[in-house]
N, C-alpha and C. Protein backbone atom coordinates (compact mmCIF):
# COMPACT_ATOMS: atom_id res chain seq x y z
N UNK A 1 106.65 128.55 48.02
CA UNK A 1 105.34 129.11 47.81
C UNK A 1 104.90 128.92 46.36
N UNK A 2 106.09 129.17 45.35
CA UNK A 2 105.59 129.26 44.04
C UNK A 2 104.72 127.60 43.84
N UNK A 3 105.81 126.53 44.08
CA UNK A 3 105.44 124.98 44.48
C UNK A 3 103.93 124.85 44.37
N UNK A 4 103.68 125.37 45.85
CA UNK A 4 102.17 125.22 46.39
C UNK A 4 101.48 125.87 45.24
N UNK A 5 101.87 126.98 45.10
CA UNK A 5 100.49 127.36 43.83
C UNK A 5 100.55 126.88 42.61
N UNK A 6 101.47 126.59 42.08
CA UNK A 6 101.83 125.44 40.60
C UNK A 6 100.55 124.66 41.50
N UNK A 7 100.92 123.58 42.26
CA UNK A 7 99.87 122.57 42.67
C UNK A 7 98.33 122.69 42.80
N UNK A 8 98.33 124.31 43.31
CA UNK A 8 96.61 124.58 43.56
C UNK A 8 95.93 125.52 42.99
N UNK A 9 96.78 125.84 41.66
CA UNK A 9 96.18 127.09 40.88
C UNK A 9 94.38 126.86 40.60
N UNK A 10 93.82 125.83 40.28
CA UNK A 10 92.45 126.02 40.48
C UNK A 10 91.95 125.78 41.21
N UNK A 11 92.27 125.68 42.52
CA UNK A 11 91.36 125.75 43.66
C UNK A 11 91.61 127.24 44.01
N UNK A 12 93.05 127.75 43.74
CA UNK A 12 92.95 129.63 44.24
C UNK A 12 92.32 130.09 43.46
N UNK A 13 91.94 129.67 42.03
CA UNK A 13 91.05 130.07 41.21
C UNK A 13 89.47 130.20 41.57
N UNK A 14 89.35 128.99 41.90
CA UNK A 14 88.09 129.22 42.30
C UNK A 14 87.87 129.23 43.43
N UNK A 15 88.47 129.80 44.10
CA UNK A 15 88.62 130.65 45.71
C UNK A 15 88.10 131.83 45.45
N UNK A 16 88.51 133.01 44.63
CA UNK A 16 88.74 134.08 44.66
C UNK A 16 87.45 133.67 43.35
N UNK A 17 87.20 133.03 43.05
CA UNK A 17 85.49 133.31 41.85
C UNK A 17 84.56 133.42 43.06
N UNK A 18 84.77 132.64 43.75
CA UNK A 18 83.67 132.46 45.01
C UNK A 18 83.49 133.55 46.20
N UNK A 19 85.23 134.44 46.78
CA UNK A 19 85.08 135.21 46.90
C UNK A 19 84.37 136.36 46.50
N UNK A 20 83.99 136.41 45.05
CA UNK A 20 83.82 137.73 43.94
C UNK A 20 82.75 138.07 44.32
N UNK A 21 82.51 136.39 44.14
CA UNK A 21 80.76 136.84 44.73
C UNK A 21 79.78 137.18 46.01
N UNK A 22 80.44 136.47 46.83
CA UNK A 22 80.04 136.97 48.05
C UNK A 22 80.60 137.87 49.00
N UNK A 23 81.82 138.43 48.46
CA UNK A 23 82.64 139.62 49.44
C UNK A 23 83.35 140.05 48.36
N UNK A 24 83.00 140.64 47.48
CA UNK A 24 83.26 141.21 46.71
C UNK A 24 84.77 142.73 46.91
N UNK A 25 85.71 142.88 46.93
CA UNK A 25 86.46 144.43 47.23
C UNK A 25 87.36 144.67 45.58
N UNK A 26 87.82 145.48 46.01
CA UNK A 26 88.88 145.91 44.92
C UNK A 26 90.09 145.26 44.25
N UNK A 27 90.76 144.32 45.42
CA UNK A 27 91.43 143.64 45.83
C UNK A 27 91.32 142.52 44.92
N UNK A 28 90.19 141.58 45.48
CA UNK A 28 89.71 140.24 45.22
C UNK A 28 89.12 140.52 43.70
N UNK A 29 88.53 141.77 42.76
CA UNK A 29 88.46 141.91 41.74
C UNK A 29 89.22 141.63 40.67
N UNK A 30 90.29 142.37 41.59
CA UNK A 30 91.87 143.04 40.64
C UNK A 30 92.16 141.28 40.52
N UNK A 31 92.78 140.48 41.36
CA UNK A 31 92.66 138.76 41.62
C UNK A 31 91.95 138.42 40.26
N UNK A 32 90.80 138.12 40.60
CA UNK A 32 89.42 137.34 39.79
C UNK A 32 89.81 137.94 38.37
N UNK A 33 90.37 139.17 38.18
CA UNK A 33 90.50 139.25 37.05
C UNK A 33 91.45 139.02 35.96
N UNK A 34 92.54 138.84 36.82
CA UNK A 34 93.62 138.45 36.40
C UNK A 34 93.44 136.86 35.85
N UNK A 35 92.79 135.99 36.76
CA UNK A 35 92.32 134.10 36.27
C UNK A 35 91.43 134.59 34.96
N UNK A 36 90.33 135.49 35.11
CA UNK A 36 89.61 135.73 33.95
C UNK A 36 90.25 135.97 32.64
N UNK A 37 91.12 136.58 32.80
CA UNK A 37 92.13 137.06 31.39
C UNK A 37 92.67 135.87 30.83
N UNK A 38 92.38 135.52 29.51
CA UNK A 38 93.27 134.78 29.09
C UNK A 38 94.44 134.74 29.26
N UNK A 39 95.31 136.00 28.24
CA UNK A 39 96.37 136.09 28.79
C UNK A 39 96.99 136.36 29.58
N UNK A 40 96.63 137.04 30.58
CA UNK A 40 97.16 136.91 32.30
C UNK A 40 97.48 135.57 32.83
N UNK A 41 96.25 134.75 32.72
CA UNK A 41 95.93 133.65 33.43
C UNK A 41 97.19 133.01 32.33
N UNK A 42 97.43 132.85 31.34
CA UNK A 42 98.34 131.78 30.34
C UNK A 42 99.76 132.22 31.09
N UNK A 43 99.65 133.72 31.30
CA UNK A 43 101.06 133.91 31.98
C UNK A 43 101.42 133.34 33.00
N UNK A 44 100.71 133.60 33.64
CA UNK A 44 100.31 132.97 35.24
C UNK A 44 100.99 131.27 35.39
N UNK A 45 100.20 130.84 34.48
CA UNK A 45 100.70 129.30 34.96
C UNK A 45 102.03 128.98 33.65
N UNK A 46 102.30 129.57 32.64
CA UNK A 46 103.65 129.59 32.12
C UNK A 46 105.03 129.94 32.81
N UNK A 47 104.92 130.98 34.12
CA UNK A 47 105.60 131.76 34.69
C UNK A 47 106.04 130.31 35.85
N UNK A 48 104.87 130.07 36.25
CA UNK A 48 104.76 128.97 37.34
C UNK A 48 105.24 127.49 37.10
N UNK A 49 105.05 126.83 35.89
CA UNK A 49 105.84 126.15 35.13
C UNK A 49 107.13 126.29 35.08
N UNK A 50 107.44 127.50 34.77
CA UNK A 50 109.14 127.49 34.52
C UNK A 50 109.50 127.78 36.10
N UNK A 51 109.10 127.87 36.82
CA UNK A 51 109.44 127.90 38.20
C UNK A 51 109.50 126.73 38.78
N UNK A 52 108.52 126.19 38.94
CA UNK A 52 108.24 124.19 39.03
C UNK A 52 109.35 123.50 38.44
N UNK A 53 109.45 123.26 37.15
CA UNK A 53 110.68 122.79 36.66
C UNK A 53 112.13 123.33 36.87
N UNK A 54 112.26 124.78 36.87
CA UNK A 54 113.97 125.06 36.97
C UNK A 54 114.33 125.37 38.23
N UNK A 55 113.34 125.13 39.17
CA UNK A 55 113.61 125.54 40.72
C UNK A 55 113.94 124.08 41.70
N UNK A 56 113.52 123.35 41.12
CA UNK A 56 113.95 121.80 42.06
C UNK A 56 114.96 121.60 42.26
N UNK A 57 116.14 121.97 41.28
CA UNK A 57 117.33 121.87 41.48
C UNK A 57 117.87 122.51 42.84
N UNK A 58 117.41 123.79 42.23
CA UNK A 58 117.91 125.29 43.38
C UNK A 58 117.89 124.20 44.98
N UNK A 59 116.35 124.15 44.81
CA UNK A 59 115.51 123.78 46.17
C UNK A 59 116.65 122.40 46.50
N UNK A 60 117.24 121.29 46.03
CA UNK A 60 117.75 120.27 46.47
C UNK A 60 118.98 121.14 46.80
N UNK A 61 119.54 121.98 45.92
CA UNK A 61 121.03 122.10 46.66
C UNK A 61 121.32 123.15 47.64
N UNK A 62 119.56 123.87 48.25
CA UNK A 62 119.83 124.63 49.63
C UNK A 62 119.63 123.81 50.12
N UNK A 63 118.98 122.32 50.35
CA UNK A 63 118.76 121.43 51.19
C UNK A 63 120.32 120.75 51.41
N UNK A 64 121.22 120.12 50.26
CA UNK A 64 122.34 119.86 50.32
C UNK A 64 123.07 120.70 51.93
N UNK A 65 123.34 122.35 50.80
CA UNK A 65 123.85 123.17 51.77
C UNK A 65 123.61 123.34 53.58
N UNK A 66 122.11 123.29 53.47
CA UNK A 66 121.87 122.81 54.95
C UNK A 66 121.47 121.74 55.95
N UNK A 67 122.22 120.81 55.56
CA UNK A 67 122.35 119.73 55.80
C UNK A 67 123.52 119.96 57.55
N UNK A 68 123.13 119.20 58.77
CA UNK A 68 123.24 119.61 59.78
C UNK A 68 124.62 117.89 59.98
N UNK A 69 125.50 117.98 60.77
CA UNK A 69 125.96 117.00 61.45
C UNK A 69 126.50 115.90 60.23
N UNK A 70 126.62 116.27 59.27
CA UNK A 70 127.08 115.76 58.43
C UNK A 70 128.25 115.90 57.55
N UNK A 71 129.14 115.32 56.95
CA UNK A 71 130.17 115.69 56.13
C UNK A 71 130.58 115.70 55.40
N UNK A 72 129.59 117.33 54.75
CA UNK A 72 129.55 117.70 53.58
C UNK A 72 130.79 118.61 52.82
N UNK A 73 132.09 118.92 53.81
CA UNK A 73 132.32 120.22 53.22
C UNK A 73 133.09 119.63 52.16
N UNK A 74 133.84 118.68 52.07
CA UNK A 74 134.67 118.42 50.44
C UNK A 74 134.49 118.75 49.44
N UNK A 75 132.51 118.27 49.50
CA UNK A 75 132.14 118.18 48.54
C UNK A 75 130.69 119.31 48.01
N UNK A 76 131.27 120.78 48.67
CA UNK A 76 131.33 122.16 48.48
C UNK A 76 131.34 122.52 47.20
N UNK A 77 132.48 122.24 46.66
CA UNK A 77 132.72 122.83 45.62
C UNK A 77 132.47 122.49 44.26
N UNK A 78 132.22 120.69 44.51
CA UNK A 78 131.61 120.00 43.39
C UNK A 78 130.27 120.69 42.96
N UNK A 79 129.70 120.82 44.07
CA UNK A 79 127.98 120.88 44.44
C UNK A 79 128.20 122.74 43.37
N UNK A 80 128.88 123.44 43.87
CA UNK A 80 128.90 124.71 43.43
C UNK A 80 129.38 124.90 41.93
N UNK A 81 129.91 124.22 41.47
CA UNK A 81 130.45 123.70 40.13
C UNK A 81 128.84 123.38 39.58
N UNK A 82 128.46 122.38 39.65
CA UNK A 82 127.15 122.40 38.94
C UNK A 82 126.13 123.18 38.79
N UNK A 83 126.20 123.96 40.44
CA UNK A 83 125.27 124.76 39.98
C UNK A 83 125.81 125.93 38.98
N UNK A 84 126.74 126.67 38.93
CA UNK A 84 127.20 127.41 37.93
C UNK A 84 126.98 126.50 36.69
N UNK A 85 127.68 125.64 36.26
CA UNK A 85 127.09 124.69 35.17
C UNK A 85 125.32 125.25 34.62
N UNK A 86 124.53 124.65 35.90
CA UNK A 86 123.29 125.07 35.37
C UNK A 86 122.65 126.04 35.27
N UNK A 87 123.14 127.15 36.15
CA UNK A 87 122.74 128.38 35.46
C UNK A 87 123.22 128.91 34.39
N UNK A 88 124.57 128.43 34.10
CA UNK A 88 125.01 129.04 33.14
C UNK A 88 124.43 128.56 31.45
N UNK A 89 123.48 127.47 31.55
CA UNK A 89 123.11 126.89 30.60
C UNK A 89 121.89 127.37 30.36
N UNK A 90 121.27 127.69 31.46
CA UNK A 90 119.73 128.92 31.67
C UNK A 90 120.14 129.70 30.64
N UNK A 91 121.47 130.22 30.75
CA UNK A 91 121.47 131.79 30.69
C UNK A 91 121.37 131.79 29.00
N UNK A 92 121.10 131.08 28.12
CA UNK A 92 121.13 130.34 27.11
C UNK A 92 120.35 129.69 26.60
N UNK A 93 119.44 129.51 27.31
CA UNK A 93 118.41 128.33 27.14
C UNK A 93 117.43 128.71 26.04
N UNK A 94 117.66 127.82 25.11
CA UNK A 94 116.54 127.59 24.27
C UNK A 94 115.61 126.57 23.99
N UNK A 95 115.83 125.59 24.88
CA UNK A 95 115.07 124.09 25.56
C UNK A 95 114.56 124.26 26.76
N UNK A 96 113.42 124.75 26.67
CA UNK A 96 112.29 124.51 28.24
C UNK A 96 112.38 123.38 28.58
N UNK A 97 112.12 122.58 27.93
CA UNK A 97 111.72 120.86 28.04
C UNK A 97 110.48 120.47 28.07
N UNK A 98 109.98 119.55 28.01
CA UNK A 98 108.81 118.92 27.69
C UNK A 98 107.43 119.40 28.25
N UNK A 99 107.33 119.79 29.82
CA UNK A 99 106.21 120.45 30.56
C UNK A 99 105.92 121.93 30.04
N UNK A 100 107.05 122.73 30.20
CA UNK A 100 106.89 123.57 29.66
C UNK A 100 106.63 124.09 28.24
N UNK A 101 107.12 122.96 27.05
CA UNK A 101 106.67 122.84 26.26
C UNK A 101 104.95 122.86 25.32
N UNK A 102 104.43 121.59 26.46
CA UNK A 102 103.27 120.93 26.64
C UNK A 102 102.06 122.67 26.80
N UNK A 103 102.59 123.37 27.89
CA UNK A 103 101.60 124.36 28.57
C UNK A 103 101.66 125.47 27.67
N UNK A 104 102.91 125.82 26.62
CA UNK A 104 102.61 126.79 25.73
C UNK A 104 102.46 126.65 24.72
N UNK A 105 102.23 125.24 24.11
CA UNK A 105 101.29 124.40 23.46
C UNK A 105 99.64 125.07 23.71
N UNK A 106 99.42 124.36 24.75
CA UNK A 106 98.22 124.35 25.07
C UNK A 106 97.56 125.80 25.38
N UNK A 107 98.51 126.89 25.40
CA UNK A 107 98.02 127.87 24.94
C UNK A 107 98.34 128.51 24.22
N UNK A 108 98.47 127.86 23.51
CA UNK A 108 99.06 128.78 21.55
C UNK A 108 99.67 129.70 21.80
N UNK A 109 101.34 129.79 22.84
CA UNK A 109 101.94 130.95 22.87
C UNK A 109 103.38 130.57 22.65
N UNK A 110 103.89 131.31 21.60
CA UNK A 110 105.23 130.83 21.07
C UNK A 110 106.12 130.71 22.51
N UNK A 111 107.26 130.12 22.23
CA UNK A 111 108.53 130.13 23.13
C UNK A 111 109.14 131.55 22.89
N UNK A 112 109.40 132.13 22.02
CA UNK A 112 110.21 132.74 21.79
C UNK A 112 109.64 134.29 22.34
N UNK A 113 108.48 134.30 22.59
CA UNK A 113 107.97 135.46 23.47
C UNK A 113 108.03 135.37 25.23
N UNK A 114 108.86 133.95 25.59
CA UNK A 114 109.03 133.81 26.79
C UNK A 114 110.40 133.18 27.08
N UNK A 115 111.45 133.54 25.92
CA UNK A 115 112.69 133.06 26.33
C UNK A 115 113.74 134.15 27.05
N UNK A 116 113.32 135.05 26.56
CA UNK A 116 114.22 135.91 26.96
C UNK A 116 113.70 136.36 28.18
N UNK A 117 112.21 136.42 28.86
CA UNK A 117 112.15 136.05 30.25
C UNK A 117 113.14 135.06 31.07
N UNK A 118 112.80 134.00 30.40
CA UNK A 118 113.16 132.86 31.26
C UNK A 118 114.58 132.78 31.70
N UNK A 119 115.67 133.25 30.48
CA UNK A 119 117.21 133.52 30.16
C UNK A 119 117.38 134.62 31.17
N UNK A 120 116.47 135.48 30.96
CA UNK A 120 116.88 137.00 32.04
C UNK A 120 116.92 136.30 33.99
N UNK A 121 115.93 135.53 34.54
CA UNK A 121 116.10 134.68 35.44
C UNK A 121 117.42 134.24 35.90
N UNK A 122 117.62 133.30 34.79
CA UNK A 122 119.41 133.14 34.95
C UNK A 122 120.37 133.53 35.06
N UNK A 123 120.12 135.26 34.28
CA UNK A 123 121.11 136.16 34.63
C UNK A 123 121.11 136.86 35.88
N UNK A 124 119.92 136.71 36.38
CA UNK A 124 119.83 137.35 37.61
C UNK A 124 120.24 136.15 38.82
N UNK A 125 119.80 135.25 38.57
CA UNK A 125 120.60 134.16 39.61
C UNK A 125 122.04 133.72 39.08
N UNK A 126 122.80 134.23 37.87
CA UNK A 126 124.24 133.44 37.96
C UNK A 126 124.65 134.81 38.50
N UNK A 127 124.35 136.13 39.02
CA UNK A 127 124.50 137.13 39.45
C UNK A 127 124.73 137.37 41.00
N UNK A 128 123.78 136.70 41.05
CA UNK A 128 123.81 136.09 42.80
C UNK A 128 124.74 135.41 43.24
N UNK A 129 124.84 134.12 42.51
CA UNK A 129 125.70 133.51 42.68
C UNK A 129 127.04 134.04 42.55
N UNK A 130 127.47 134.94 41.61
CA UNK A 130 128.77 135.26 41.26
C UNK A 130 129.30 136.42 42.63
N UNK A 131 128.31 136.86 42.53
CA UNK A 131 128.45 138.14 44.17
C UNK A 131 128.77 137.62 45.46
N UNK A 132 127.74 136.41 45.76
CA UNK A 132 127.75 136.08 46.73
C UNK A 132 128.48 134.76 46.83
N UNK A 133 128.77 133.86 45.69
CA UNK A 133 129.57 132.75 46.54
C UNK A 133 130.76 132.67 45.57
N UNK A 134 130.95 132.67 44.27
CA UNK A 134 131.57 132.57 43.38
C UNK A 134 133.30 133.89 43.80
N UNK A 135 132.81 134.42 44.63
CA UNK A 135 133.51 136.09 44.99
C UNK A 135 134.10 135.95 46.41
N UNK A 136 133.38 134.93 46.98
CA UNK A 136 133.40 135.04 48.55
C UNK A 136 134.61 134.33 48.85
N UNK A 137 135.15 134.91 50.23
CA UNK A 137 136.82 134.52 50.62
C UNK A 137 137.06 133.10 50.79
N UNK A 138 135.52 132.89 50.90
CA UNK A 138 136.10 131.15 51.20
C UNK A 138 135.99 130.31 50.42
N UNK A 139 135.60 130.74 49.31
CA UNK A 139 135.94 129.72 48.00
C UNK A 139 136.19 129.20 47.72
N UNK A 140 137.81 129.28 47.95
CA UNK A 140 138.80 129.19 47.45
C UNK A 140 139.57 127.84 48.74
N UNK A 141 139.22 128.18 49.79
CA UNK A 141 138.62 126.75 50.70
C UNK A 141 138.10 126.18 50.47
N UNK A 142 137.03 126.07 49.59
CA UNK A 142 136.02 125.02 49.21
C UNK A 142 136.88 124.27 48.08
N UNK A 143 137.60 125.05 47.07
CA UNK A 143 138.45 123.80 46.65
C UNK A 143 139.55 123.29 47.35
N UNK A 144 140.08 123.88 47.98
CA UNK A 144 141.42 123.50 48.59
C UNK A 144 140.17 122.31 49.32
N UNK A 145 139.75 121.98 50.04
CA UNK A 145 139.36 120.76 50.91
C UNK A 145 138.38 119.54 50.07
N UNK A 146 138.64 119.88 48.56
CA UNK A 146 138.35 118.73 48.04
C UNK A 146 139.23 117.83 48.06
N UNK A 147 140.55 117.93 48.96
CA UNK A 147 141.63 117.27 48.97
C UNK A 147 141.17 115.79 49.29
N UNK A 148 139.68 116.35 50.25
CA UNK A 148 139.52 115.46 51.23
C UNK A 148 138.69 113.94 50.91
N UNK A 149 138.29 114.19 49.58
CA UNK A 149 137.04 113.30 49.06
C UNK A 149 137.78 112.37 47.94
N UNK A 150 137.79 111.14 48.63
CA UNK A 150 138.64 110.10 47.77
C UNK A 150 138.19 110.14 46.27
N UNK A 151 137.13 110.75 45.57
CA UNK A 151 136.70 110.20 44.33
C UNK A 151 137.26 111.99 43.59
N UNK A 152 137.06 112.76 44.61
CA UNK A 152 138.63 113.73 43.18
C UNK A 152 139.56 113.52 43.02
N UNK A 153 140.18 112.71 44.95
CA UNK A 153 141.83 112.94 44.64
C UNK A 153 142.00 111.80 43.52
N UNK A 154 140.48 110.71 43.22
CA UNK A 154 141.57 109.80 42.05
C UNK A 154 141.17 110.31 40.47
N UNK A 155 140.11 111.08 40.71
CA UNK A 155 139.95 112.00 39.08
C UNK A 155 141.38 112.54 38.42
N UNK A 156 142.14 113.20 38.89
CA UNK A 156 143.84 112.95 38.10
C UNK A 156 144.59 113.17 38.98
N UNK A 157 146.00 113.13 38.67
CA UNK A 157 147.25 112.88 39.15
C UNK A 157 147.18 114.47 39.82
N UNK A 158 146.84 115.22 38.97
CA UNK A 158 146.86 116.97 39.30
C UNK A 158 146.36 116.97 41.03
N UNK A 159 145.02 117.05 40.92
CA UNK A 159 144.52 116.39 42.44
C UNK A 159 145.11 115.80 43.30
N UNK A 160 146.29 115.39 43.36
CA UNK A 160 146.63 114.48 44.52
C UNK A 160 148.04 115.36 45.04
N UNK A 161 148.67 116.57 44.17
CA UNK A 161 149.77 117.53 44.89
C UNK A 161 149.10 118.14 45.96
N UNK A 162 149.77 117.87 47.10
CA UNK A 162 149.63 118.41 48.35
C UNK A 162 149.62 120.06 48.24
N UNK A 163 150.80 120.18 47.63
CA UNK A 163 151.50 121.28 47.35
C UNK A 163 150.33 122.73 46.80
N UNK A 164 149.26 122.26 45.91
CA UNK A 164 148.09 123.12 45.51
C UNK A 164 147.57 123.23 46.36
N UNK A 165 147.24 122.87 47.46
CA UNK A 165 146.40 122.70 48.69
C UNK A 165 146.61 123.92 50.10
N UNK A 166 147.79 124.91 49.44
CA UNK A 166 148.49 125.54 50.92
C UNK A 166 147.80 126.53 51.13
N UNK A 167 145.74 126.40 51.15
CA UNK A 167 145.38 127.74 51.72
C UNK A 167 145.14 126.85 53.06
N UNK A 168 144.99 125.34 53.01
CA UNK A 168 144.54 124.92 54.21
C UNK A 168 145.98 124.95 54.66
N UNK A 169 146.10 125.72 55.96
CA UNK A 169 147.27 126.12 57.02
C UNK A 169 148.19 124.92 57.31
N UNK A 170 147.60 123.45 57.80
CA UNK A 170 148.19 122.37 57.82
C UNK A 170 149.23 121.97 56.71
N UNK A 171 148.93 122.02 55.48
CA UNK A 171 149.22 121.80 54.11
C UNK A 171 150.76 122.73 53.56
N UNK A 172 151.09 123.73 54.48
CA UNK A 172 151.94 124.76 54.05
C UNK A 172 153.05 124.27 53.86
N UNK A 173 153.37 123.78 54.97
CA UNK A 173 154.93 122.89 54.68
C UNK A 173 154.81 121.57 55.44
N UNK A 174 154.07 120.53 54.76
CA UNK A 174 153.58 119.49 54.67
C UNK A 174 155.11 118.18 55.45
N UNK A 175 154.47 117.43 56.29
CA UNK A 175 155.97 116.80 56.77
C UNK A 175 155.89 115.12 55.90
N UNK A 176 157.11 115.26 55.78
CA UNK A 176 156.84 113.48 54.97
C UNK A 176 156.50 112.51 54.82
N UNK A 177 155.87 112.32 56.28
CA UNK A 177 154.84 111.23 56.27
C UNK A 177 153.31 111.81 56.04
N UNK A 178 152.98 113.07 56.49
CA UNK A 178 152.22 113.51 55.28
C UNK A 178 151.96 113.30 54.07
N UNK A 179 152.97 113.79 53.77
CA UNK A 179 153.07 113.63 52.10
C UNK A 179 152.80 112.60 51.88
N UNK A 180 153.38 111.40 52.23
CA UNK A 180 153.27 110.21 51.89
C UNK A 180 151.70 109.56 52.03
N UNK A 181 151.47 110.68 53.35
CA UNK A 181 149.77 109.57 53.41
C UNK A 181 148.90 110.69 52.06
């Protein structure tokens, strides 16, 4: 949703001017007045900006995650690794990057009156994350079955002991031609 309105902020803009005038309520005021405000309106599309830019990620790796008939699980835990990576670099962030840059430029409003917004975001999503997947029983499955993805087991020698592997049940007492494959 945020997406769509990054994309159509002045056409909802001048939706709700056009509303004002011909169906005027309390509602559609409270609206109209908020685009009218400078600084509302600067918030408005600063807020939406940093949503546009730090949300694409998010948005590709629930698409990753729900991905149907495919075989994804190895590579679980890689995928979950980065994203901790990038929130955890949010949580820190003193580089918007260039768009966001550009828009509080263009309205003469420092960064530094919208960093600790933007940082607080991160804390609230590496929060999520830490509760809900970082915590969760199967985790810890998600690395054990990177066993399965030829490009960790050749990242090091560490990776390739069977032996680290004994939450997957098969793996417990591994038989020698196992081992061997």
């Amino acid at each position: 949703m945020a997406f769509y309105i990054y994309q159509n902020l002045d056409y909802i803009h001048g939706f709700y001017n056009e509303e004002s005038k011909e169906n005027s309520t309390p509602m559609i005021e409270k609206v109209n007045s908020a685009f009218t405000d400078q600084q509302s309106n600067g918030r408005i599309k600063i807020y939406l900006t940093f949503i546009q830019e730090n949300a694409q990620q998010f948005v590709a790796d629930l698409d990753f995650f729900q991905q149907e008939n495919k075989p994804i699980f190895p590579f679980i835990e890689q995928r979950l690794q980065q994203l901790e990576a990038r929130i955890t670099m949010g949580k820190s962030m003193i580089n918007v990057g260039p768009t966001i840059d550009t828009v509080l430029q263009k309205l003469n409003s420092p960064l530094s009156s919208f960093c600790l917004v933007f940082q607080q975001a991160y804390y609230a999503a590496y929060k999520k994350l830490e509760d809900h997947v970082l915590q969760h029983p199967a985790h810890s499955l998600f690395r054990a079955v990177q066993v399965f993805d030829p490009h960790f087991l050749s990242l090091t020698t560490a990776n390739q002991d069977i032996y680290s592997y004994q939450i997957i049940r098969e793996l417990v007492n591994p038989s020698a031609s196992l081992i061997q494959e």
